[in-house]
Protein backbone atom coordinates (compact mmCIF):
# COMPACT_ATOMS: atom_id res chain seq x y z
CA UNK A 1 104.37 89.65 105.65
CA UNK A 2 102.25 89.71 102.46
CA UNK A 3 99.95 92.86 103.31
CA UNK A 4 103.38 95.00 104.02
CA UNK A 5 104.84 93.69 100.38
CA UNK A 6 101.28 94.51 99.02
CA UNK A 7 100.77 97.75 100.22
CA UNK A 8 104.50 99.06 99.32
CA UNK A 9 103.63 97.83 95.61
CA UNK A 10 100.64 100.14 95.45
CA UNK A 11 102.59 102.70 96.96
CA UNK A 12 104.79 102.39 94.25
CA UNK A 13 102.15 101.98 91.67
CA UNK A 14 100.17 105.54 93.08
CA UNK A 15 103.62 107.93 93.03
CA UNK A 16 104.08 106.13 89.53
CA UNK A 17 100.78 105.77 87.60
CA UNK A 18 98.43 108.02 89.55
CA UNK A 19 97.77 111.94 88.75
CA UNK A 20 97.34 113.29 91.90
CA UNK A 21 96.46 116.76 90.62
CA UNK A 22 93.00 114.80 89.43
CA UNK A 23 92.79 113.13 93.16
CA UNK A 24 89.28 115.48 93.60
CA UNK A 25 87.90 114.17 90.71
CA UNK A 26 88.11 110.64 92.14
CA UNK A 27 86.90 111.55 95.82
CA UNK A 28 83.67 110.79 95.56
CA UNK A 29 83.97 107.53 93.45
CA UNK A 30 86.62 106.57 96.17
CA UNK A 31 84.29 107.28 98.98
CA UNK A 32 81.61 105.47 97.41
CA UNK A 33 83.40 102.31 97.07
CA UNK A 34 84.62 102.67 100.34
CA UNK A 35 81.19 103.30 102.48
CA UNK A 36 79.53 100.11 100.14
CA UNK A 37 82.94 98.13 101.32
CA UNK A 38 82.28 99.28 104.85
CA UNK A 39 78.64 98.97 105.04
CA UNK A 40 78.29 95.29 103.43
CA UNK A 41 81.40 94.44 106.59
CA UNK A 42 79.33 95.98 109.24
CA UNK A 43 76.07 94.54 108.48
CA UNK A 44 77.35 91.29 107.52
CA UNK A 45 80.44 90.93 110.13
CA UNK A 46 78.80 87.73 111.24
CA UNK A 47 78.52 85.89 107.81
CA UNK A 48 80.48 87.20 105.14
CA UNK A 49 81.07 85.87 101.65
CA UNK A 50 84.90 85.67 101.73
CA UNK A 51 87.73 86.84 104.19
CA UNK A 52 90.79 87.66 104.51
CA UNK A 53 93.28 85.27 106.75
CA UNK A 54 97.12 86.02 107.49
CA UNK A 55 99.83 83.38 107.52
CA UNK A 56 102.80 85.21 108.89
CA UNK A 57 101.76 86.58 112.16
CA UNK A 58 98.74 85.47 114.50
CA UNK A 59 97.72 89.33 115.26
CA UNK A 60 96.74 90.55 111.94
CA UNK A 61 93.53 89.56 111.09
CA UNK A 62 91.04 89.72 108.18
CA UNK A 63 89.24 93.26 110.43
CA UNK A 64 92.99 94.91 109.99
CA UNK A 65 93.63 93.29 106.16
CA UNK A 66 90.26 94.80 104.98
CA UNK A 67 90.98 98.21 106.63
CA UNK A 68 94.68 97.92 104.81
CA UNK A 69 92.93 96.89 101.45
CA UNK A 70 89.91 99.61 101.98
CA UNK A 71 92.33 102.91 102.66
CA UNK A 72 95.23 101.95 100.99
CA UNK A 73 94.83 99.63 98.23
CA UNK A 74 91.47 100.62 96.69
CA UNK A 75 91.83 104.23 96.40
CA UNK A 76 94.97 103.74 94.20
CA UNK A 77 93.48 100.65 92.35
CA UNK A 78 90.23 102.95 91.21
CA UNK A 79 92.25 105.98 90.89
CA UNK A 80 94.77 103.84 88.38
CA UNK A 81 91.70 102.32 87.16
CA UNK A 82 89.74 105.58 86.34
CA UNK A 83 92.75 107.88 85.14
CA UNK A 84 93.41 105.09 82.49
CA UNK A 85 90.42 104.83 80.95
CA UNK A 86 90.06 104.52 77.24
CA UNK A 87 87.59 106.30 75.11
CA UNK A 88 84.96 103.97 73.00
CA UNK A 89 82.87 101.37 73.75
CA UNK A 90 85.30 98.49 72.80
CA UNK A 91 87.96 99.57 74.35
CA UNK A 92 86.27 100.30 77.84
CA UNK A 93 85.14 96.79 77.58
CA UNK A 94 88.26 95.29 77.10
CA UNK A 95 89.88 97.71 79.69
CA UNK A 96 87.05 96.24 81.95
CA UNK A 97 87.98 92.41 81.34
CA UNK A 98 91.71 93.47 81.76
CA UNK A 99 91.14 95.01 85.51
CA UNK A 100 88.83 91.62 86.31
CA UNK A 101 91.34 89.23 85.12
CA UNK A 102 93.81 91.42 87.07
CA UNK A 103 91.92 91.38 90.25
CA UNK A 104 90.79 87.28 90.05
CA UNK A 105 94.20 85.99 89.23
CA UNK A 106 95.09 87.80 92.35
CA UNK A 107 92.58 86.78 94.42
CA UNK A 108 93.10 83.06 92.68
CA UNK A 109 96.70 83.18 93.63
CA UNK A 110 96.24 84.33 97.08
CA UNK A 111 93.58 81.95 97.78
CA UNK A 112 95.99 78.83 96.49
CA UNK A 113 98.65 80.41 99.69
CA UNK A 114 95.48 80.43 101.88
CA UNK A 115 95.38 83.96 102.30
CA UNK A 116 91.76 84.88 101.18
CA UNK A 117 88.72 82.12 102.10
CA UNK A 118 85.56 81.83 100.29
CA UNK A 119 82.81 81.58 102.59
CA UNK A 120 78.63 80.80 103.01
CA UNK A 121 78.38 79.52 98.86
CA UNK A 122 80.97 82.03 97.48
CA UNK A 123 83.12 81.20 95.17
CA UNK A 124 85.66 82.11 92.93
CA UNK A 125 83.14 82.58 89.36
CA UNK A 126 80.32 84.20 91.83
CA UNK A 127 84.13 86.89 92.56
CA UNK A 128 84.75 86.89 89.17
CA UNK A 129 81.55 88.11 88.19
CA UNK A 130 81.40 90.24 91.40
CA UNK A 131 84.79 92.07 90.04
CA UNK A 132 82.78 92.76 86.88
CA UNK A 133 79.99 94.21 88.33
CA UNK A 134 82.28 96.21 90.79
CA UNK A 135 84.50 97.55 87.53
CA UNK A 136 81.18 98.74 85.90
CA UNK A 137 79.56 100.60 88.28
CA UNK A 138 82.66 102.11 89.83
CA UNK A 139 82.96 103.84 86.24
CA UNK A 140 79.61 104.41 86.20
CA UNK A 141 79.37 106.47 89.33
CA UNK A 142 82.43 108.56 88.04
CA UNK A 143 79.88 109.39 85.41
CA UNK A 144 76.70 109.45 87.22
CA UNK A 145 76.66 108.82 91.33
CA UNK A 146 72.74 108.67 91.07
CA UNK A 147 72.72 106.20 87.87
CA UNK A 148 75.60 104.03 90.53
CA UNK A 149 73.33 104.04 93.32
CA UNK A 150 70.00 102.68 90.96
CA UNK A 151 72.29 100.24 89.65
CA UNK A 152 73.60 98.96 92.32
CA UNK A 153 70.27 98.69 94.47
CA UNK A 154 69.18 95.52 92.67
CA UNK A 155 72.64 93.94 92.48
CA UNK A 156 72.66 94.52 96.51
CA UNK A 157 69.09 92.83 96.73
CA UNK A 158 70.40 90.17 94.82
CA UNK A 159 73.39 89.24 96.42
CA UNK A 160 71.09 89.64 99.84
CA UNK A 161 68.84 86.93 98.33
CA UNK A 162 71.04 84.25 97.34
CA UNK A 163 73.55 84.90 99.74
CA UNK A 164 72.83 85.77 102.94
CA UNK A 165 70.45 85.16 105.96
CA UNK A 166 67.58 87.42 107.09
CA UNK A 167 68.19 90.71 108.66
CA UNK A 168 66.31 89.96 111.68
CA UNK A 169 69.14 87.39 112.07
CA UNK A 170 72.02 89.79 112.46
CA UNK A 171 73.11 91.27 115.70
């Protein structure tokens, strides 16, 4: 089972690379990623952009996947991500490009076994560029929360606009 193997490596990765006596600084940047991940499921349970599918056993489904990925696997990624941060502006930006490339080649790879589907015009340059925008204003909002939100408010209305159907339309 992938999402077992997947979970124990960032297990590993948090008791190895993660300073959990900064955990509270990282709360709140955590949270936020994980309410936008939550939110953009609920509303759009009915027409999402991509999902996760399992190959080994018929029970586990993308619902149980994202809930794996949202608790277990994000909070170390962005803690990992955040701890590790360089100073200057050069360096953040290649630090940036390193944790995209990280995160597509990953999503390539598991979308060549089948695991994750693009859906509704998604694709995997519209998730590379998603990944970029994601790395930004996840460091942004361990800056500034209120600078995060205005950013992200047009990105969201975006993304609405090209992507998916009215809101009367959802259930």
């Amino acid at each position: 089972m992938y999402l077992l193997l997947v979970i124990v490596v960032y297990i590993v990765l948090a008791k190895r690379f993660v300073n959990w006596k900064r955990w509270k600084e990282y709360y709140p940047t955590v949270q936020f990623y994980i309410i936008c991940n939550l939110l953009y499921n609920f509303l759009f349970y009915q027409h999402t952009l991509w999902k996760y599918k399992a190959v080994t056993v018929d029970w586990l489904n993308h619902t149980l996947i994202e809930i794996a990925f949202t608790f277990l696997i994000v909070p170390v990624v962005l803690m990992i991500y955040l701890e590790y941060f360089p100073k200057g502006k050069l360096k953040g930006t290649l630090y940036v490009m390193i944790w995209v490339a990280y995160f597509s080649v990953i999503e390539i790879l598991f979308q060549a076994k089948g695991l994750f589907v693009y859906e509704n015009g998604w694709n995997t340059w519209w998730s590379i560029l998603f990944n970029i925008i994601t790395f930004i204003v996840i460091k942004i909002h361990f800056k500034n929360a209120l600078a995060a939100f205005l950013v992200s408010a047009p990105i969201i209305a975006v993304l609405l606009l090209f992507f998916h159907p009215a809101l009367h339309d959802l259930k």
